[in-house]
C-alpha atoms as a PDB file:
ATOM      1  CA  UNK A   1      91.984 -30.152 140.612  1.00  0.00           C
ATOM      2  CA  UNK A   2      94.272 -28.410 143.394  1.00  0.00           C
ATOM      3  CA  UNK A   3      94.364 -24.933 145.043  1.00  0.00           C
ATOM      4  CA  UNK A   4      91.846 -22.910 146.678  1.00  0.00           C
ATOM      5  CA  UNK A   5      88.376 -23.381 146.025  1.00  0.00           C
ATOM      6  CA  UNK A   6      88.923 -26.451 144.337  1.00  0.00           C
ATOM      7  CA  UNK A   7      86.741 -29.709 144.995  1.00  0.00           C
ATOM      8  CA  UNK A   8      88.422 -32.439 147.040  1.00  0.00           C
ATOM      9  CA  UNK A   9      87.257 -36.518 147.590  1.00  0.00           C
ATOM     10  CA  UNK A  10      86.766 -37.564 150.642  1.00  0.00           C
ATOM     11  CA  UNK A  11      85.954 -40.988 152.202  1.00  0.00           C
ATOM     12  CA  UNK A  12      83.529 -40.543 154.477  1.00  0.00           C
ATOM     13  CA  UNK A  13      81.856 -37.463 156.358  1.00  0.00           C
ATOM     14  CA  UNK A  14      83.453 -37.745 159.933  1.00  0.00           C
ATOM     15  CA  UNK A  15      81.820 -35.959 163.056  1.00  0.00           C
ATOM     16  CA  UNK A  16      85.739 -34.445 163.422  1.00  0.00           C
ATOM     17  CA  UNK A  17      85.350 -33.769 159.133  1.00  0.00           C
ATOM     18  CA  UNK A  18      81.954 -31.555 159.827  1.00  0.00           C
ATOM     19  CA  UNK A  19      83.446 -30.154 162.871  1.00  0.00           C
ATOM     20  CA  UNK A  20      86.715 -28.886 160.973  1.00  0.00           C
ATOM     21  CA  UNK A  21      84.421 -27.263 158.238  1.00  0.00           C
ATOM     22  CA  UNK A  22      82.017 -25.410 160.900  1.00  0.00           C
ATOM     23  CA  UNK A  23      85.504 -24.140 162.539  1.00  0.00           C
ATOM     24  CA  UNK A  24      86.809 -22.726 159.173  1.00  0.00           C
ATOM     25  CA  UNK A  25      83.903 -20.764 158.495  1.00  0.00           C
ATOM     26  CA  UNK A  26      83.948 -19.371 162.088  1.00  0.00           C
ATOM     27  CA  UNK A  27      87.143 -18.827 161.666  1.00  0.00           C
ATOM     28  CA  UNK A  28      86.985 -16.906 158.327  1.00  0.00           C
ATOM     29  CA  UNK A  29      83.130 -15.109 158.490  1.00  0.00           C
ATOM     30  CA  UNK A  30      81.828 -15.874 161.921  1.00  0.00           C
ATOM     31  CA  UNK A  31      78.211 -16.185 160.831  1.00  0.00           C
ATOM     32  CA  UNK A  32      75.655 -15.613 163.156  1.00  0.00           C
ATOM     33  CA  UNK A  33      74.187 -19.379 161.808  1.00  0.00           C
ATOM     34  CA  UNK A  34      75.512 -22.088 159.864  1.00  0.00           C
ATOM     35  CA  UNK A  35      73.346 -24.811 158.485  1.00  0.00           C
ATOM     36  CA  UNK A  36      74.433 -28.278 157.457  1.00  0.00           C
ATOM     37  CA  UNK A  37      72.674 -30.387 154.993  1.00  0.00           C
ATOM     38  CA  UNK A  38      72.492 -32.367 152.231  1.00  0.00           C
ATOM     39  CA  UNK A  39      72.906 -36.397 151.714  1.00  0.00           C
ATOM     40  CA  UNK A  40      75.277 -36.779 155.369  1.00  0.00           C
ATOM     41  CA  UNK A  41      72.882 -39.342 155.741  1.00  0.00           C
ATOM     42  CA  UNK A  42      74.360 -41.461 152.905  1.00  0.00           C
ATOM     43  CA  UNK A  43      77.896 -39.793 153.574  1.00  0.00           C
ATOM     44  CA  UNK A  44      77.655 -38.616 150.087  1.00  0.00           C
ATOM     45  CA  UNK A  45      76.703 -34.629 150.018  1.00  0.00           C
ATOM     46  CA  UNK A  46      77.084 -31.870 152.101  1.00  0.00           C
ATOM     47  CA  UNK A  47      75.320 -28.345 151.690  1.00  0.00           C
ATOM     48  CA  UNK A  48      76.250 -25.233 153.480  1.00  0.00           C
ATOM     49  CA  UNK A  49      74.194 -22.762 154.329  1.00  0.00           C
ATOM     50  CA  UNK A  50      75.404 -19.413 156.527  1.00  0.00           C
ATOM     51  CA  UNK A  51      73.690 -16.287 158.298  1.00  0.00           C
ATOM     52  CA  UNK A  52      75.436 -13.299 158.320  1.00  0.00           C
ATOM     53  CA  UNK A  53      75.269 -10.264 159.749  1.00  0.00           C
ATOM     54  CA  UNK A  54      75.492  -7.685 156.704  1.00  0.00           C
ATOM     55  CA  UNK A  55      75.189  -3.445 157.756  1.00  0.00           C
ATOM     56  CA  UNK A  56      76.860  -1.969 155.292  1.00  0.00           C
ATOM     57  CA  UNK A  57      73.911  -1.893 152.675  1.00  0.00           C
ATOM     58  CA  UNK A  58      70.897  -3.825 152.531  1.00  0.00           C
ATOM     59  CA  UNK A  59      69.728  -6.541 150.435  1.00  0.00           C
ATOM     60  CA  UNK A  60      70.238  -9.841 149.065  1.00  0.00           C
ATOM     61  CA  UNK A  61      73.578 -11.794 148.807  1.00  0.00           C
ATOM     62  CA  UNK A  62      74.459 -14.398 146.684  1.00  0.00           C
ATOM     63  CA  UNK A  63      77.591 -16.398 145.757  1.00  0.00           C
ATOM     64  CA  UNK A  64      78.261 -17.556 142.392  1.00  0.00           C
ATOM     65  CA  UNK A  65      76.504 -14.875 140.411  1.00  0.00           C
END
């Protein structure tokens, strides 16, 4: 798969890998928190999890529904 939002392989999960990802989300949303987790111990999954700061209307937001 290519383009934007498509899933890529990668080798390994690099300190300088997890540090580019927290910079593009700053970059893009600056969350108030971003959480890493997921299988980084076996270099196999990463989750993402982000705070944000929301004042237009309250409530719950979620992605992919």
């Amino acid at each position: 798969m290519t383009g934007s939002g498509s899933l890529v392989s990668i080798p390994a999960f690099t300190t300088l890998f997890l540090q580019e990802i927290v910079r593009r989300i700053v970059d893009a949303d600056d969350p108030e928190r971003i959480i890493l987790f997921g299988s980084y111990a076996y270099g196999t999954t990463i989750r993402i999890a982000m705070e944000i700061s929301c004042t237009s209307s309250p409530g719950l937001i979620r992605s992919g529904e």
